[in-house]
PDB file of N, CA and C in Angstrom:
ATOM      1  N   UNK A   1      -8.542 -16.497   6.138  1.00  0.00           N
ATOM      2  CA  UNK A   1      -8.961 -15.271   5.491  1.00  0.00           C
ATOM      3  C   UNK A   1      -7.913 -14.873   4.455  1.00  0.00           C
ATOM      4  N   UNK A   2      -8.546 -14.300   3.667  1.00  0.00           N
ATOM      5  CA  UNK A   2      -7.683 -13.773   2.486  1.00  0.00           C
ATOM      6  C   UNK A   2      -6.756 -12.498   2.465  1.00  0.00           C
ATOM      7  N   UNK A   3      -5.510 -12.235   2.211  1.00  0.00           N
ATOM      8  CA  UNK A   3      -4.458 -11.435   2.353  1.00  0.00           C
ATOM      9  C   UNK A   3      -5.046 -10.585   1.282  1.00  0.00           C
ATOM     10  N   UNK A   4      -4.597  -8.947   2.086  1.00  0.00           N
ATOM     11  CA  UNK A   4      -5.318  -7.831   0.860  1.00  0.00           C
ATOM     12  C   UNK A   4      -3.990  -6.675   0.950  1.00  0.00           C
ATOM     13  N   UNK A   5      -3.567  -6.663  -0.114  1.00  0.00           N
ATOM     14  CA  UNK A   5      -2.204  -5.655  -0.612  1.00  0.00           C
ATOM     15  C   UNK A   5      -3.197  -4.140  -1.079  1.00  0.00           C
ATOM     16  N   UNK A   6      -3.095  -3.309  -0.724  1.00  0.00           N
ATOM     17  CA  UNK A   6      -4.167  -1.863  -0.572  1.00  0.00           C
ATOM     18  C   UNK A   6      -2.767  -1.145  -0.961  1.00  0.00           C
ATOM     19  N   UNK A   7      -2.911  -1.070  -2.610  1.00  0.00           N
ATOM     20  CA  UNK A   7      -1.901  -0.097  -2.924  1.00  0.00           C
ATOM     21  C   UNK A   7      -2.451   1.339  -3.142  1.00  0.00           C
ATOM     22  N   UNK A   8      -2.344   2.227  -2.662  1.00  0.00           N
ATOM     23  CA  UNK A   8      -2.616   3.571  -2.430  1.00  0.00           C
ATOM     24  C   UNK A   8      -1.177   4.900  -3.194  1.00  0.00           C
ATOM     25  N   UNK A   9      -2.367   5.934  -3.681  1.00  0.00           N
ATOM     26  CA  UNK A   9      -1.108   6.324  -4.644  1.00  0.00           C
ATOM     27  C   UNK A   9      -1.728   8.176  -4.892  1.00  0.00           C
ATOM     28  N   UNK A  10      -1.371   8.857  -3.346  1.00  0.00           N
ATOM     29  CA  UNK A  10      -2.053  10.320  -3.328  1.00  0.00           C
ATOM     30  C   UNK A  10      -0.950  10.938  -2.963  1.00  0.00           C
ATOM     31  N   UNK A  11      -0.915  11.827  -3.763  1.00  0.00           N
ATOM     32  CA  UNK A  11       0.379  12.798  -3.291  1.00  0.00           C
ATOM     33  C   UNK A  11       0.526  13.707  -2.249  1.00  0.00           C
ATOM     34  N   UNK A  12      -0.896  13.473  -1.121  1.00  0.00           N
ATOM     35  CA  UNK A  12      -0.992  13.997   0.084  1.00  0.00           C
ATOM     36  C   UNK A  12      -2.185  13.626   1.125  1.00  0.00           C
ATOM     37  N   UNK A  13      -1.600  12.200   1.509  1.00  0.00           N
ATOM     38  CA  UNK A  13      -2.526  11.307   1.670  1.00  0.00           C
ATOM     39  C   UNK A  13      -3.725  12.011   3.014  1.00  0.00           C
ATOM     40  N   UNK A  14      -2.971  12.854   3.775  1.00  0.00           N
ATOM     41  CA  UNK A  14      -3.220  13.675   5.195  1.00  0.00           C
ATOM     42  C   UNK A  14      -5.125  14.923   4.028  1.00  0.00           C
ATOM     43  N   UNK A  15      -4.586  15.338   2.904  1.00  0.00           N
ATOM     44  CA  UNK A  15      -5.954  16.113   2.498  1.00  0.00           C
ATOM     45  C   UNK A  15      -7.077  15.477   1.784  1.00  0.00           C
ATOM     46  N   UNK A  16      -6.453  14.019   1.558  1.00  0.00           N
ATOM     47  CA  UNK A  16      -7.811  12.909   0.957  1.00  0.00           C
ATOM     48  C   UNK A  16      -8.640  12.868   1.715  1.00  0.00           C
ATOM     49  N   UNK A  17      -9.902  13.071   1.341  1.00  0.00           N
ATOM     50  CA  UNK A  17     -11.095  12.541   2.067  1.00  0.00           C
ATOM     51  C   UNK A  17     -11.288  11.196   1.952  1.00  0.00           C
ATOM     52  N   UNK A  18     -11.571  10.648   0.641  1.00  0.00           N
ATOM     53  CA  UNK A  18     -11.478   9.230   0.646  1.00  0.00           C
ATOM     54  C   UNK A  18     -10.536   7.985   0.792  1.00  0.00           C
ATOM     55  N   UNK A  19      -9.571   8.294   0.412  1.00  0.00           N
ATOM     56  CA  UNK A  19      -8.241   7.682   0.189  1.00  0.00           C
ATOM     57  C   UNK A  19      -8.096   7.576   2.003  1.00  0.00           C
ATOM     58  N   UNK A  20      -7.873   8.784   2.665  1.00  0.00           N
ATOM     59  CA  UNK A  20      -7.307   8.534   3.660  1.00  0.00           C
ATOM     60  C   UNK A  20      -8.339   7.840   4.861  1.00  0.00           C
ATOM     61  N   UNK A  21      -9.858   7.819   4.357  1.00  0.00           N
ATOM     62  CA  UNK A  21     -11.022   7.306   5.419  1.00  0.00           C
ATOM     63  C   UNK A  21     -10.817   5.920   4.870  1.00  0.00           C
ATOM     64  N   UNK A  22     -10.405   5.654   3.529  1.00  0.00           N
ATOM     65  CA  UNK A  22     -10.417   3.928   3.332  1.00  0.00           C
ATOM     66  C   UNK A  22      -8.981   3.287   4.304  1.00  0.00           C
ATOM     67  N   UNK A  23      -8.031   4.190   4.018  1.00  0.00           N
ATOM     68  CA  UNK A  23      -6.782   3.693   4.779  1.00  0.00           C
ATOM     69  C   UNK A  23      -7.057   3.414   6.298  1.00  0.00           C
ATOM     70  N   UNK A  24      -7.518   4.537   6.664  1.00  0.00           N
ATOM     71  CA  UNK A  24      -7.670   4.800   8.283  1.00  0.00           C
ATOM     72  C   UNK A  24      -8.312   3.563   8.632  1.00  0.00           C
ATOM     73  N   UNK A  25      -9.675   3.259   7.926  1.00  0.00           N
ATOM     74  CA  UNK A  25     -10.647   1.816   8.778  1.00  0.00           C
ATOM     75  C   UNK A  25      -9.945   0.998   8.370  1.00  0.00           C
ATOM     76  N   UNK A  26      -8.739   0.708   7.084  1.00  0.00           N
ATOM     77  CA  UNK A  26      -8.184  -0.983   7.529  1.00  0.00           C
ATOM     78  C   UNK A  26      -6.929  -0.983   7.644  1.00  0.00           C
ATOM     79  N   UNK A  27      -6.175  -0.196   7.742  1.00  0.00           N
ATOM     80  CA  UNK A  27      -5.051   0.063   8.200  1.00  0.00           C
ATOM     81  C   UNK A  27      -4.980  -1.044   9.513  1.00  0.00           C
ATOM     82  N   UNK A  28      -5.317  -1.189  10.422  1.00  0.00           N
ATOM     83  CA  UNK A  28      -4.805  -1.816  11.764  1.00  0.00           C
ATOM     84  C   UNK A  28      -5.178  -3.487  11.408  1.00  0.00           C
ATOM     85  N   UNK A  29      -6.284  -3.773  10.421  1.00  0.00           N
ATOM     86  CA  UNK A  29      -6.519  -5.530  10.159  1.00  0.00           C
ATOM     87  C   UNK A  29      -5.309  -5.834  10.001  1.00  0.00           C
ATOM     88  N   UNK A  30      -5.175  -7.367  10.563  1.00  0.00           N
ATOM     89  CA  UNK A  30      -4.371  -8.248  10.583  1.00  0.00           C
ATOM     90  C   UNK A  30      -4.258  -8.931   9.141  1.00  0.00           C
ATOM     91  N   UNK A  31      -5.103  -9.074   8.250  1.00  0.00           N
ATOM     92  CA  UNK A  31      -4.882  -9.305   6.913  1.00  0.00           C
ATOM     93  C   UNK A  31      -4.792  -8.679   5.919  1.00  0.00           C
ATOM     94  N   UNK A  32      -4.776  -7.265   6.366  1.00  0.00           N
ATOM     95  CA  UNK A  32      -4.481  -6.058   5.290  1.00  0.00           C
ATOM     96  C   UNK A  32      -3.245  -5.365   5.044  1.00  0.00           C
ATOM     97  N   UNK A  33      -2.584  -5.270   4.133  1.00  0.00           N
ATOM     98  CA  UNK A  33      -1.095  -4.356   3.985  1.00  0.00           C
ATOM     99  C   UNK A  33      -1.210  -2.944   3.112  1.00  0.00           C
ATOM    100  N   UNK A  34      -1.285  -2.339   3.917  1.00  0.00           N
ATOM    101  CA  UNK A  34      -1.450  -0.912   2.979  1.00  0.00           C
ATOM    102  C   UNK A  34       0.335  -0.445   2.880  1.00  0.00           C
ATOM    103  N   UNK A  35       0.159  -0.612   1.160  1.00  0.00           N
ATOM    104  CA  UNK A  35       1.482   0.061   0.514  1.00  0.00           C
ATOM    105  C   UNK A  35       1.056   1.666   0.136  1.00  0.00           C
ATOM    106  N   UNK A  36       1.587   2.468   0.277  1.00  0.00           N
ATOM    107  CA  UNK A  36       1.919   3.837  -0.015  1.00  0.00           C
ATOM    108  C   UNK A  36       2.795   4.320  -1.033  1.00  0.00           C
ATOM    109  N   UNK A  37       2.170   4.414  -2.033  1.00  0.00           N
ATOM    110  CA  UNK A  37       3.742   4.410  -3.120  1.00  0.00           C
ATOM    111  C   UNK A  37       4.341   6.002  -3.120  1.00  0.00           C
ATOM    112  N   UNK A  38       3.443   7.153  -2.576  1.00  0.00           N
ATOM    113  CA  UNK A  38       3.871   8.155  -2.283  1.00  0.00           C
ATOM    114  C   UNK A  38       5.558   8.041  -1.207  1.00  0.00           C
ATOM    115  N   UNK A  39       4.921   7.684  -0.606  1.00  0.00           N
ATOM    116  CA  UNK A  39       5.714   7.603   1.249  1.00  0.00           C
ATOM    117  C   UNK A  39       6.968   6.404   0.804  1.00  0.00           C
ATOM    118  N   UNK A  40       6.852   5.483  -0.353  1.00  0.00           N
ATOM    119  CA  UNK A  40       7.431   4.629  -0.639  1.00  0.00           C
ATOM    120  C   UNK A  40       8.671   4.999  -1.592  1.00  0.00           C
ATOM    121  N   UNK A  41       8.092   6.117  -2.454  1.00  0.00           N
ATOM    122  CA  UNK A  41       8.680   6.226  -3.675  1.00  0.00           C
ATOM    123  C   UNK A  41       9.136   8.018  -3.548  1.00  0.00           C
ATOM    124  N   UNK A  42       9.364   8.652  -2.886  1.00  0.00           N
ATOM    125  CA  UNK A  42       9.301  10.051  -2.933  1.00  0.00           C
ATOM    126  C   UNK A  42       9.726  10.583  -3.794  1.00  0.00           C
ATOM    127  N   UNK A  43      10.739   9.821  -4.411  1.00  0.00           N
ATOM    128  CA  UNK A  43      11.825   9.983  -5.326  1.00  0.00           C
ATOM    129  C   UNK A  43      11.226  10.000  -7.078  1.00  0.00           C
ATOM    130  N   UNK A  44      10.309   9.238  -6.881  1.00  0.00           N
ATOM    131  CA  UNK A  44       9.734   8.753  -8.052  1.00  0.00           C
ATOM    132  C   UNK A  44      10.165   7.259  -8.754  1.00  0.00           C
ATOM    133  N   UNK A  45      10.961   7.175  -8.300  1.00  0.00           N
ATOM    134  CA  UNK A  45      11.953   5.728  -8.944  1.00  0.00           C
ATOM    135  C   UNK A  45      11.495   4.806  -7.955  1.00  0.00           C
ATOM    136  N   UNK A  46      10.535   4.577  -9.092  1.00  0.00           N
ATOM    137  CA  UNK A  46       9.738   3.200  -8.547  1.00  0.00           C
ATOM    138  C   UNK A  46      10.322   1.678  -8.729  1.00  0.00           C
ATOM    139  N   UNK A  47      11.392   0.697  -7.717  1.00  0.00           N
ATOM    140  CA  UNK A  47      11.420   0.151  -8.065  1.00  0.00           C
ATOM    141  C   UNK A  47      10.339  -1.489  -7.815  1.00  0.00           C
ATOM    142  N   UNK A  48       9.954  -2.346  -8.853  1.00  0.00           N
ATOM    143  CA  UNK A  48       9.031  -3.000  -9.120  1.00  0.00           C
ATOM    144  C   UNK A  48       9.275  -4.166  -8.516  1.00  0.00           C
ATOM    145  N   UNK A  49      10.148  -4.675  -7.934  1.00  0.00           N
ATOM    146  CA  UNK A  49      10.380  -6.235  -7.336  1.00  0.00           C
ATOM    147  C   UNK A  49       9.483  -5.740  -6.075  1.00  0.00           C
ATOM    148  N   UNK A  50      10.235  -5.120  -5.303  1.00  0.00           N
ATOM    149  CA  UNK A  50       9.111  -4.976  -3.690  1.00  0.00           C
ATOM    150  C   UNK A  50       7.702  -5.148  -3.683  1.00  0.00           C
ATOM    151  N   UNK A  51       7.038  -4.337  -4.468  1.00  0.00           N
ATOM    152  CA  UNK A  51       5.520  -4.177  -4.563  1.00  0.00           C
ATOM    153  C   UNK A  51       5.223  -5.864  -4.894  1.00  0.00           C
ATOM    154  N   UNK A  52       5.756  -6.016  -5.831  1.00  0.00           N
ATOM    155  CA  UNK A  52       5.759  -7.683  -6.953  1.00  0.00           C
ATOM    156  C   UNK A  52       5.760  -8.765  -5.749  1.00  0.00           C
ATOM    157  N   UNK A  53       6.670  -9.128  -5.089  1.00  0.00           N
ATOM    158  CA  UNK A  53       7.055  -9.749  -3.907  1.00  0.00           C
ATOM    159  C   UNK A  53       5.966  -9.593  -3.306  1.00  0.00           C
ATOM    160  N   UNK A  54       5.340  -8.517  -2.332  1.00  0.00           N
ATOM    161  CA  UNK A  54       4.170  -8.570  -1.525  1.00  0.00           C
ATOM    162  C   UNK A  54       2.845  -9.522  -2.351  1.00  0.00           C
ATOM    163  N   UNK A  55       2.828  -9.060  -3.649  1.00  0.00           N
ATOM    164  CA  UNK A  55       1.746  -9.954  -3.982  1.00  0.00           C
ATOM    165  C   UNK A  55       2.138 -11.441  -4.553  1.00  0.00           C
ATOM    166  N   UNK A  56       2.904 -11.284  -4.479  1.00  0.00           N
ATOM    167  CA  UNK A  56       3.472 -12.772  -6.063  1.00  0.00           C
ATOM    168  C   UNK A  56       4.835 -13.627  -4.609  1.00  0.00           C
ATOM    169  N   UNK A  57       4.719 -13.454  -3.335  1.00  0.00           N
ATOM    170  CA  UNK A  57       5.931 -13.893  -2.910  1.00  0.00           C
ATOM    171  C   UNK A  57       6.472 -15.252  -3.144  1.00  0.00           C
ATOM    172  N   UNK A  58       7.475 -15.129  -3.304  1.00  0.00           N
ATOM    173  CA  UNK A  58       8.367 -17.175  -4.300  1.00  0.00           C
ATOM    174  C   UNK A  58       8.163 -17.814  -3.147  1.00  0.00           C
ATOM    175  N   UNK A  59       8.124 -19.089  -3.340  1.00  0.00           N
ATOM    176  CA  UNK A  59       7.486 -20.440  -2.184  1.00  0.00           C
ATOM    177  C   UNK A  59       8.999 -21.192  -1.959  1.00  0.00           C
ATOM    178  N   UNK A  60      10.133 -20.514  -2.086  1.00  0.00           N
ATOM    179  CA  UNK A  60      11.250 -21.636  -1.976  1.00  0.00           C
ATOM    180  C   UNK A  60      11.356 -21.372  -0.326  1.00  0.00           C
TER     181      UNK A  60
END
């Protein structure tokens, strides 16, 4: 099965209706990674290798 990176990006993920009903049903799959760039980034200083890595990871 195919690996799914679910980047999510609400500044209060707890009052989404949608955002947080899509998270909630795949949150627990075994082939799903839900990134949070809120919860990730609070700061705002987003840095770009981490996110990059989850999808693009090097084969050495």
């Amino acid at each position: 099965m195919s690996k799914v990176l679910l980047v999510v990006g609400h500044p209060d993920l707890s009052q989404s209706k949608a955002n947080a009903t899509l998270v909630d049903a795949v949150r627990d799959l075994p082939h799903v990674t839900v990134h949070d760039l809120y919860a990730a980034y609070a700061d705002f200083q987003i840095d770009v290798a981490p996110p990059s890595r989850r999808c693009w990871p090097t084969t050495t």
